[in-house]
C-alpha atoms as a PDB file:
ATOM      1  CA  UNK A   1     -22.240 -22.520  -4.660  1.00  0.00           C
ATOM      2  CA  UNK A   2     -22.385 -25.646  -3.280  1.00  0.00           C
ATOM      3  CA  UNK A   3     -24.476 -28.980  -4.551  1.00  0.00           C
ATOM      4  CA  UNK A   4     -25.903 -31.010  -1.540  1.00  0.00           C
ATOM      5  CA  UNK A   5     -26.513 -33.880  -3.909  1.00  0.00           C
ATOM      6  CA  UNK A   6     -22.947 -34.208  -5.199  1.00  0.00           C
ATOM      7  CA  UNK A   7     -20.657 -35.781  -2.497  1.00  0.00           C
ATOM      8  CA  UNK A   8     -18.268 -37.125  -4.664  1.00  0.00           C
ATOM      9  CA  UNK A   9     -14.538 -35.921  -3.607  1.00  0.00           C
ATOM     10  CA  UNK A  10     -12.979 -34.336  -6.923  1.00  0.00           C
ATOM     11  CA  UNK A  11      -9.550 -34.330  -7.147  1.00  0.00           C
ATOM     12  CA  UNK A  12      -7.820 -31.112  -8.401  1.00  0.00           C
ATOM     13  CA  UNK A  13      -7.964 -30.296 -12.072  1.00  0.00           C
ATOM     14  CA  UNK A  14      -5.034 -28.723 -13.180  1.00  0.00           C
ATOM     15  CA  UNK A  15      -6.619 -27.081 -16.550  1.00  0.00           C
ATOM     16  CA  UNK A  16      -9.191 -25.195 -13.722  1.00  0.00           C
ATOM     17  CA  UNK A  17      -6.087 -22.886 -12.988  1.00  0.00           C
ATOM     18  CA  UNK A  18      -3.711 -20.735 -15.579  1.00  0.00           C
ATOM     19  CA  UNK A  19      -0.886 -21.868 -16.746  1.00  0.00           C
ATOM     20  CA  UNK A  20       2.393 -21.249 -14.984  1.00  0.00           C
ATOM     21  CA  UNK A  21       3.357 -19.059 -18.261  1.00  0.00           C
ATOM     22  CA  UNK A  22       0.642 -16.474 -19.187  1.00  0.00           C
ATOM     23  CA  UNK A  23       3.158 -14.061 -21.676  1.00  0.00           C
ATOM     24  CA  UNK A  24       0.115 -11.016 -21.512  1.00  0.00           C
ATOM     25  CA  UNK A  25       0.288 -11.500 -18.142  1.00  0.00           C
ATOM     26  CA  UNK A  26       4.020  -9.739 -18.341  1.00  0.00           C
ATOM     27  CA  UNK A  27       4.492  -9.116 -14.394  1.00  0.00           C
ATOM     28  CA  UNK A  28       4.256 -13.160 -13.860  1.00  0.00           C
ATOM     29  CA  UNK A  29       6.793 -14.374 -16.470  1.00  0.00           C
ATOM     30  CA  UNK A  30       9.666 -13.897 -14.547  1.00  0.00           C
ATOM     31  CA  UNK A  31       8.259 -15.252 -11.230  1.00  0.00           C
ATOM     32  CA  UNK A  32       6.705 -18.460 -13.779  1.00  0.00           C
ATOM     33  CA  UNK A  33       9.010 -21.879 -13.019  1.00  0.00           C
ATOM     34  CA  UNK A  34      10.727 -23.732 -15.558  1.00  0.00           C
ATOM     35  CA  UNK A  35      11.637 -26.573 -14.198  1.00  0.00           C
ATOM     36  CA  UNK A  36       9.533 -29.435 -12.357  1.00  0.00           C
ATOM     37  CA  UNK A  37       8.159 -28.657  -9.186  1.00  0.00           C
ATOM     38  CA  UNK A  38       9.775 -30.150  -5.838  1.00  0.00           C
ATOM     39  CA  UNK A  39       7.677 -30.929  -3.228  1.00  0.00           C
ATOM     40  CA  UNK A  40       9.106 -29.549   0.365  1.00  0.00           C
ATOM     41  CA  UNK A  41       7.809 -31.786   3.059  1.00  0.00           C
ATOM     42  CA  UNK A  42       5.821 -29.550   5.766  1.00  0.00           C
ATOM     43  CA  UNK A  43       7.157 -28.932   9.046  1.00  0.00           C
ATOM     44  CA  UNK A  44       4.818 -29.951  12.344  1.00  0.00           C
ATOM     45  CA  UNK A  45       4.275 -25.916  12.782  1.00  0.00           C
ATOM     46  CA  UNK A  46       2.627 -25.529   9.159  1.00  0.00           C
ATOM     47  CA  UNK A  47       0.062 -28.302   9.021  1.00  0.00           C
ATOM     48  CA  UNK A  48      -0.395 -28.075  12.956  1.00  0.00           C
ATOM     49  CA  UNK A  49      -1.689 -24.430  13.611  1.00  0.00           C
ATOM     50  CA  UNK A  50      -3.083 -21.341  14.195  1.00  0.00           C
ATOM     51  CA  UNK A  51      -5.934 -22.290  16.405  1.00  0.00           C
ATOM     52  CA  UNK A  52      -7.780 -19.780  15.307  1.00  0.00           C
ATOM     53  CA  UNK A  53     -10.862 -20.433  16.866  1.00  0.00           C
ATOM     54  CA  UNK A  54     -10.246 -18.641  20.294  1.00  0.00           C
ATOM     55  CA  UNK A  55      -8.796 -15.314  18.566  1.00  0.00           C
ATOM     56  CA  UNK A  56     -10.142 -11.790  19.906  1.00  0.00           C
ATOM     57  CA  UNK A  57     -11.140  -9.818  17.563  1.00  0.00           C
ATOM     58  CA  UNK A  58     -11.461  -5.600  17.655  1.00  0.00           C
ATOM     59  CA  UNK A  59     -14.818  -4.265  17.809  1.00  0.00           C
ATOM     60  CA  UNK A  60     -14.467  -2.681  14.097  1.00  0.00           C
ATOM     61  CA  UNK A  61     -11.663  -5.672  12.511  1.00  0.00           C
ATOM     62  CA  UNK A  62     -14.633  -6.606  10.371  1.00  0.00           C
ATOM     63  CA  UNK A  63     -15.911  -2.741   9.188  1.00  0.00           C
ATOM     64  CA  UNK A  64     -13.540  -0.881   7.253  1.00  0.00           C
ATOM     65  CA  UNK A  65     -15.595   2.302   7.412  1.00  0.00           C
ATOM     66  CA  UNK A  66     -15.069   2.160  10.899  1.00  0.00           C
ATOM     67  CA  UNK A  67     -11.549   0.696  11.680  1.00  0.00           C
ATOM     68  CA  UNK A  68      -9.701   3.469  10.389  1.00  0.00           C
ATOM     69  CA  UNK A  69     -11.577   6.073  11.383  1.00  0.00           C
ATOM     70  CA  UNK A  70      -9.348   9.646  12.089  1.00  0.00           C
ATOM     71  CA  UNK A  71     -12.428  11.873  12.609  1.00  0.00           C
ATOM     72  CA  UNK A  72     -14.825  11.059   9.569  1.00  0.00           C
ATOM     73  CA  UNK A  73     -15.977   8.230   7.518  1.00  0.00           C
ATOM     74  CA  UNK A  74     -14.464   7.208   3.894  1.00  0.00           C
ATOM     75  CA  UNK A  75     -15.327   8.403   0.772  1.00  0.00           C
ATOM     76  CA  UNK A  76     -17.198   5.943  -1.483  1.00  0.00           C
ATOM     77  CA  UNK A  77     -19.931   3.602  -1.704  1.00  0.00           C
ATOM     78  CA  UNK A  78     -20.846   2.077   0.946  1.00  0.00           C
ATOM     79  CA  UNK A  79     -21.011  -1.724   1.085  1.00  0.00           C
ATOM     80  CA  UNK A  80     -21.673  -4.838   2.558  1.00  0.00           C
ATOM     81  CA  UNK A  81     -19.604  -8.351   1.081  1.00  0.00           C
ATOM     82  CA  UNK A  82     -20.931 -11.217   2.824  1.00  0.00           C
ATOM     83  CA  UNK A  83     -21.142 -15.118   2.864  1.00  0.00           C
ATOM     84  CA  UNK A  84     -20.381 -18.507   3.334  1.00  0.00           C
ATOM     85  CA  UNK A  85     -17.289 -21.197   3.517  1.00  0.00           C
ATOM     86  CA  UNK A  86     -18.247 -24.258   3.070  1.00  0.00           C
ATOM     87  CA  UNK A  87     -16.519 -27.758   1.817  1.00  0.00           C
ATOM     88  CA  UNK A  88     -17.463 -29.117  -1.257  1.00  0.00           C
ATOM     89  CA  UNK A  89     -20.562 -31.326   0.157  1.00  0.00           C
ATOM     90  CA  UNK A  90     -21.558 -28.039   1.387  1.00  0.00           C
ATOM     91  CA  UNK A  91     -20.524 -28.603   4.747  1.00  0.00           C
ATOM     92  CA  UNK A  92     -19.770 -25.201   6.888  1.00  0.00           C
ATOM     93  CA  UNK A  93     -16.158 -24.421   7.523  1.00  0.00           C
ATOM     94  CA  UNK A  94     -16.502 -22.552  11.436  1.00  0.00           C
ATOM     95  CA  UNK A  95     -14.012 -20.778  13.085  1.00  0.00           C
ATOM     96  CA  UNK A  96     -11.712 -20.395  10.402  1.00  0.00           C
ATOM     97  CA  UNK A  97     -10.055 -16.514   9.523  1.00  0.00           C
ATOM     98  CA  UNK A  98     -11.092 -14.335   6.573  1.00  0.00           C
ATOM     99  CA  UNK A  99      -8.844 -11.621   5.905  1.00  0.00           C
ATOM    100  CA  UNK A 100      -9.404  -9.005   3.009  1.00  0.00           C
ATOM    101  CA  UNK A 101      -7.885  -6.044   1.659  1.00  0.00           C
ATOM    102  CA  UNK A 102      -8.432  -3.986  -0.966  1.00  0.00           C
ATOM    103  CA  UNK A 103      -7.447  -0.268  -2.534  1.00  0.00           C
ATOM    104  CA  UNK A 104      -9.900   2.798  -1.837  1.00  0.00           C
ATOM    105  CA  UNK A 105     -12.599   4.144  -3.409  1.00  0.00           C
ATOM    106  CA  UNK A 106      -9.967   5.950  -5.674  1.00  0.00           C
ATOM    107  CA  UNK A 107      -8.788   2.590  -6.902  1.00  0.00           C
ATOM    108  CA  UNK A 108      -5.514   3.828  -4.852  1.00  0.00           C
ATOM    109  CA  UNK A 109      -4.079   1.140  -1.720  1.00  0.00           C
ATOM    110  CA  UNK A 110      -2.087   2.496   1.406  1.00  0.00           C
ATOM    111  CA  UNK A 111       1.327   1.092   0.513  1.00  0.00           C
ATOM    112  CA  UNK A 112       4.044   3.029   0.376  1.00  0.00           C
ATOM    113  CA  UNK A 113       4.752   1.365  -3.244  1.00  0.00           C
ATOM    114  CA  UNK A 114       1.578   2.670  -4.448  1.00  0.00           C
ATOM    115  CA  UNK A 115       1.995   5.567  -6.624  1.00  0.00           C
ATOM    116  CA  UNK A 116      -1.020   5.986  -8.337  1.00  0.00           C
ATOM    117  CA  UNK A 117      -2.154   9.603  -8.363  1.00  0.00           C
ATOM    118  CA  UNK A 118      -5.435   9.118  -6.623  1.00  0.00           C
ATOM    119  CA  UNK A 119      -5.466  10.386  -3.773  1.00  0.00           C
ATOM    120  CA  UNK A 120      -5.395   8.358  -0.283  1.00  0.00           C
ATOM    121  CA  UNK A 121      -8.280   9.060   1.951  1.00  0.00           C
ATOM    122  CA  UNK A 122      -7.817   9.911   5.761  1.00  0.00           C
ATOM    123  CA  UNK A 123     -10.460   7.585   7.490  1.00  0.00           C
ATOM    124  CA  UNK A 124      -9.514   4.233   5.166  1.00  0.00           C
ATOM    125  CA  UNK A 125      -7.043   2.059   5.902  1.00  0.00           C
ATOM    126  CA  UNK A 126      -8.229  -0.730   3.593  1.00  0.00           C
ATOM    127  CA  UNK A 127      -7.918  -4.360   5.610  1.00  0.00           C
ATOM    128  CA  UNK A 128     -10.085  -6.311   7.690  1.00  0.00           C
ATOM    129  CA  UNK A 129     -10.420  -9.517   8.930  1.00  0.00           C
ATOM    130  CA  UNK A 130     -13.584 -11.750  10.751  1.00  0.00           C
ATOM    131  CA  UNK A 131     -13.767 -14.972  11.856  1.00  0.00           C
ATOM    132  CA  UNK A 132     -16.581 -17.585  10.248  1.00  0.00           C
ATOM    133  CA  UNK A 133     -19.658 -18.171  12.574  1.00  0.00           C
ATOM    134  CA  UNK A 134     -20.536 -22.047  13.742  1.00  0.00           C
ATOM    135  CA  UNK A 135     -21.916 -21.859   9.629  1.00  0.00           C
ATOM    136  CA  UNK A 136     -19.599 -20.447   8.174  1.00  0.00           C
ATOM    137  CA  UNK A 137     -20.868 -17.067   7.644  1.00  0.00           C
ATOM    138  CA  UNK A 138     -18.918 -13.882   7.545  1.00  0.00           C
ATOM    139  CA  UNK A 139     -19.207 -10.302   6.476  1.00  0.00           C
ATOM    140  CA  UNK A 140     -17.259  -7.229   5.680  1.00  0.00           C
ATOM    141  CA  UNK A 141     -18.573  -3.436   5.976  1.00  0.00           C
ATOM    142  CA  UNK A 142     -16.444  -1.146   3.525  1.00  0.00           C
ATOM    143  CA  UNK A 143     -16.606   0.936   0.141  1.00  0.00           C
ATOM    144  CA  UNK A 144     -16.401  -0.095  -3.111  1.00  0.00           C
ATOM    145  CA  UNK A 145     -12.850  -0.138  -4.452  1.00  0.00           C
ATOM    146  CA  UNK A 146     -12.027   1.840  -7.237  1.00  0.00           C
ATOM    147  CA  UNK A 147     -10.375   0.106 -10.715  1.00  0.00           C
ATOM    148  CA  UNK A 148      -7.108   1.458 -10.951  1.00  0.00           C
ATOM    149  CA  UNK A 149      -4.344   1.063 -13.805  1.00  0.00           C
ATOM    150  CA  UNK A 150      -1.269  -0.598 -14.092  1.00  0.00           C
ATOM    151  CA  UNK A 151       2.061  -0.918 -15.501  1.00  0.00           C
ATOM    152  CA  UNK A 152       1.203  -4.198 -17.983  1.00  0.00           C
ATOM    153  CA  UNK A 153       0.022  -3.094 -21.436  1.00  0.00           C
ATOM    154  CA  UNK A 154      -0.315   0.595 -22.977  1.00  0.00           C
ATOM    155  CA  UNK A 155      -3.812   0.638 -21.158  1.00  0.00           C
ATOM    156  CA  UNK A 156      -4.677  -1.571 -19.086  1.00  0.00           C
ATOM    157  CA  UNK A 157      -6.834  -1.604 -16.088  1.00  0.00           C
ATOM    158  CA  UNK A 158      -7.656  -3.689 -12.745  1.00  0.00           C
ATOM    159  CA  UNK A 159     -11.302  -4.377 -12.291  1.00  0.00           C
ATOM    160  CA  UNK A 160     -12.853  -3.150  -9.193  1.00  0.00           C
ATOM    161  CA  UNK A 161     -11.359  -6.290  -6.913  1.00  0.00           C
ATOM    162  CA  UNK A 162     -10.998  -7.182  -3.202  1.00  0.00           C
ATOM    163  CA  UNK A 163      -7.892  -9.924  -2.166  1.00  0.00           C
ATOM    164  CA  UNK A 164      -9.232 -12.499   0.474  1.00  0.00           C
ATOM    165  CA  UNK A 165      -7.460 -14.736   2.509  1.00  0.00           C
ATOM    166  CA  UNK A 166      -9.105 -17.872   4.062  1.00  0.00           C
ATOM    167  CA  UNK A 167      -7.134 -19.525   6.528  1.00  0.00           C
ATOM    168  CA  UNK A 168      -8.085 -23.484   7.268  1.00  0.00           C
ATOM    169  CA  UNK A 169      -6.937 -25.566  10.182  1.00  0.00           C
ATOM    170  CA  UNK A 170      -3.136 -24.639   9.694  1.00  0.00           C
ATOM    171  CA  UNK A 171      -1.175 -22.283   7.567  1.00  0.00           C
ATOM    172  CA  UNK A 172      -0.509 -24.696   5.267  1.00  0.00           C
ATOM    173  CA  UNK A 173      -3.838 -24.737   3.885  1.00  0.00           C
ATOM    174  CA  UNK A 174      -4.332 -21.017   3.691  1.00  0.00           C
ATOM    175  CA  UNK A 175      -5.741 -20.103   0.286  1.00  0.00           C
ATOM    176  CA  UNK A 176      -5.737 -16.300  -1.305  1.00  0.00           C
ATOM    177  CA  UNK A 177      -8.514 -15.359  -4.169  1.00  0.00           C
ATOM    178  CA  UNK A 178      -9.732 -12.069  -5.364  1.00  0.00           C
ATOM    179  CA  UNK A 179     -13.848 -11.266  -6.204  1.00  0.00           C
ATOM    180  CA  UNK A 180     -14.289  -8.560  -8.350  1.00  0.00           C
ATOM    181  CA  UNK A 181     -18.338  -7.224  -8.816  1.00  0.00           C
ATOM    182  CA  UNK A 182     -21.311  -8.164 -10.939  1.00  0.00           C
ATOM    183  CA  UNK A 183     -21.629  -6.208 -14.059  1.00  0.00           C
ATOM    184  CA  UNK A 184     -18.045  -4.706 -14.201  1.00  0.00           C
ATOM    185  CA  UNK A 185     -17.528  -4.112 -17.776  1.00  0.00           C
ATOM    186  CA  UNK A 186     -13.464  -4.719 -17.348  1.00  0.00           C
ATOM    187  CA  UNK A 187     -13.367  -8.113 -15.748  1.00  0.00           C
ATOM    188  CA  UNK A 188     -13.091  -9.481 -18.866  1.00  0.00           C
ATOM    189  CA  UNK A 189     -10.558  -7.425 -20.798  1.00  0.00           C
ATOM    190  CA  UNK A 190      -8.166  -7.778 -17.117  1.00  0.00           C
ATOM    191  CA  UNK A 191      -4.799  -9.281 -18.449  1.00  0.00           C
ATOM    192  CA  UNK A 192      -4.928 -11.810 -15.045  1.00  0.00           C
ATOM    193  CA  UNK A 193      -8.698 -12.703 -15.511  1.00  0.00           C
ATOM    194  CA  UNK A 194      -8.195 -13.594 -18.996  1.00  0.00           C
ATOM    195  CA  UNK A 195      -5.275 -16.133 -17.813  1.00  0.00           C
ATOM    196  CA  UNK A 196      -8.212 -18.081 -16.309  1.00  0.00           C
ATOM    197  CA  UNK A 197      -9.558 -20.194 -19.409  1.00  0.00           C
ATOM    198  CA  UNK A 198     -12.071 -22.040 -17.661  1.00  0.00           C
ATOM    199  CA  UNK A 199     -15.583 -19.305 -17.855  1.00  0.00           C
ATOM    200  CA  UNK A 200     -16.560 -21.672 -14.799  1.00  0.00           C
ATOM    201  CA  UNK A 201     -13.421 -20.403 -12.752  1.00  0.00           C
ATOM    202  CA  UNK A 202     -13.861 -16.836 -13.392  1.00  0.00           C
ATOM    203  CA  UNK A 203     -17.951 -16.485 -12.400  1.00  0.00           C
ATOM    204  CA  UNK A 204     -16.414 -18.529  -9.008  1.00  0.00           C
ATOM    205  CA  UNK A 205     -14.691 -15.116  -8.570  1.00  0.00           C
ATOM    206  CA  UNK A 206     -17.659 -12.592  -9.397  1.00  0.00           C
ATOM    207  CA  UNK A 207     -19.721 -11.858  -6.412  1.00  0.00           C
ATOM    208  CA  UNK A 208     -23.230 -10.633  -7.020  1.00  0.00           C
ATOM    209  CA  UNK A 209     -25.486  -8.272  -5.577  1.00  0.00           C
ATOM    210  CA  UNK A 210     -28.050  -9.129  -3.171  1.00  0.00           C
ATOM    211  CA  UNK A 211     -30.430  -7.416  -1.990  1.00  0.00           C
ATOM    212  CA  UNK A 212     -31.565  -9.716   0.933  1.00  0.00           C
ATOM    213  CA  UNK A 213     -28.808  -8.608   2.730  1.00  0.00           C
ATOM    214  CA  UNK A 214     -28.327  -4.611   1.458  1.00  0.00           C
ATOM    215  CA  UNK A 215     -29.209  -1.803   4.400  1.00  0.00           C
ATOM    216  CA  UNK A 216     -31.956   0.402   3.350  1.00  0.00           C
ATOM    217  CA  UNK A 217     -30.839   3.945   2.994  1.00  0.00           C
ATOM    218  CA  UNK A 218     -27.373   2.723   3.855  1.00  0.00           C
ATOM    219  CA  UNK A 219     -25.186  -0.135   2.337  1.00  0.00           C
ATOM    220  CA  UNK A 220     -25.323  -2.078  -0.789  1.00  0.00           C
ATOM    221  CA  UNK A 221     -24.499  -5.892  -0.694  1.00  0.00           C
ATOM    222  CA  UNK A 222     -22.570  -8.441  -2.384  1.00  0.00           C
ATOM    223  CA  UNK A 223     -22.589 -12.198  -1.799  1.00  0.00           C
ATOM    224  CA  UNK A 224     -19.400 -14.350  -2.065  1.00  0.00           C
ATOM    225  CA  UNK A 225     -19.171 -17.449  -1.210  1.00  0.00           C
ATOM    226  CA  UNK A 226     -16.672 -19.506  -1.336  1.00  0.00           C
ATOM    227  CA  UNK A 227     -16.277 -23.206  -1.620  1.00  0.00           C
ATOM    228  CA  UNK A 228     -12.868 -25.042  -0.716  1.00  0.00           C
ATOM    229  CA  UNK A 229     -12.959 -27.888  -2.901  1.00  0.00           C
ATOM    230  CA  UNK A 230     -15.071 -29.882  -5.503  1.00  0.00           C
ATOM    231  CA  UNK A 231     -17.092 -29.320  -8.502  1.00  0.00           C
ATOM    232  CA  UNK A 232     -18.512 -25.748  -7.262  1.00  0.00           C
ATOM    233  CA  UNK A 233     -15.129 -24.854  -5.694  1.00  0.00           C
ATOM    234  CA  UNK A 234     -13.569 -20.981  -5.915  1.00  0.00           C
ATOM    235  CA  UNK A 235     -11.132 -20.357  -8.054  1.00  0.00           C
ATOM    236  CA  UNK A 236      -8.036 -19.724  -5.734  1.00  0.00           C
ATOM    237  CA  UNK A 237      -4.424 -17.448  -7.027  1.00  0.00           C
ATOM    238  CA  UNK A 238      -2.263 -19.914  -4.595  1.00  0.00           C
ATOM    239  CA  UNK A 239      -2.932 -23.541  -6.345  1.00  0.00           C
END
């Protein structure tokens, strides 16, 4: 997603992301402001740390078919999501956190606010988390989440989707996103999809299936990467 040839620095572009005030959108209109933003200057703890390049992490943080396990496996399809952070001149981002979660195969997540009728499944707890390599590679084992409906319009539906969470040098500069999958046929009637005007933005948040990295006779894969700034950059819910 990145251009090696392009090192310009691009400052942000306000008419990439939705407007504070999407009406169809109804769940964001009373959280949209109406009055000017105020910048709050940033303490020493929030542009100083996590370190997070010395964390532990569990033997199965990373594999979701594995991390939750209570005597079987999940229900679903198995996948793999996989790929790179990078800056925009392409430039690997190591050591940072990824963090993901994501509803079941059901389309249902384990919250105790979520009271879709699907049901919850046993062995799937639906998070995970990795840290990037020294080029910025990471990957997730799970299942494919479900779509699931919610309380907007008469009918409407999420996409299949999975929330990730890249944290940078400080959590200040953590950034949350969702990918949704190639070829889902209700990415583009989802009432928080269509807020995104720019067509660039949304195929930032698609991630597509590759079979370089799938497991024969075992797990599908999708590639996302995800770029952090410039002309190629992600499309990101938090800017």
């Amino acid at each position: 997603m990145s251009d090696a040839h392009d090192s310009r620095f691009v400052i942000r572009d306000r008419n990439w992301h939705p407007k504070a005030l999407t009406p169809d959108y109804k769940t964001s209109i009373l959280r949209s402001p109406r009055q000017a933003l105020v910048s709050i200057p940033q303490s020493l703890s929030e542009t100083s740390g996590p370190d997070f390049s010395h964390l532990k992490m569990g033997q199965h943080d990373n594999d979701l078919l594995l991390n939750f396990n209570h005597g079987g496996l999940p229900i679903g399809e198995r996948i793999i999501v996989a790929g790179r952070v990078c800056d925009q001149h392409g430039k690997p981002i190591p050591h940072t956190l990824v963090e993901m979660w994501q509803a079941n195969a059901g389309g249902r997540y384990r919250h105790k606010k979520d009271s879709y009728l699907a049901p919850l499944d046993p062995n799937f707890g639906g998070v995970g988390r990795a840290l990037t390599d020294r080029d910025g590679n990471y990957s997730f084992r799970t299942v494919k989440p479900g779509p699931y409906p919610w309380r907007n319009g008469p009918n409407d539906w999420r996409p299949a989707h999975i929330h990730v969470s890249i944290s940078g040098p400080s959590i200040a500069t953590r950034l949350i996103t969702q990918l949704y999958f190639e070829g889902d046929p209700l990415i583009p009637m989802c009432p928080i999809v269509k807020s995104i005007s720019n067509h660039e933005a949304v195929q930032s948040l698609i991630a597509r299936l590759d079979m370089s990295m799938a497991n024969p006779m075992d797990c599908l894969a999708y590639r996302f990467d995800i770029v952090l700034r410039g002309q190629r950059k992600t499309h990101f819910e938090n800017r």
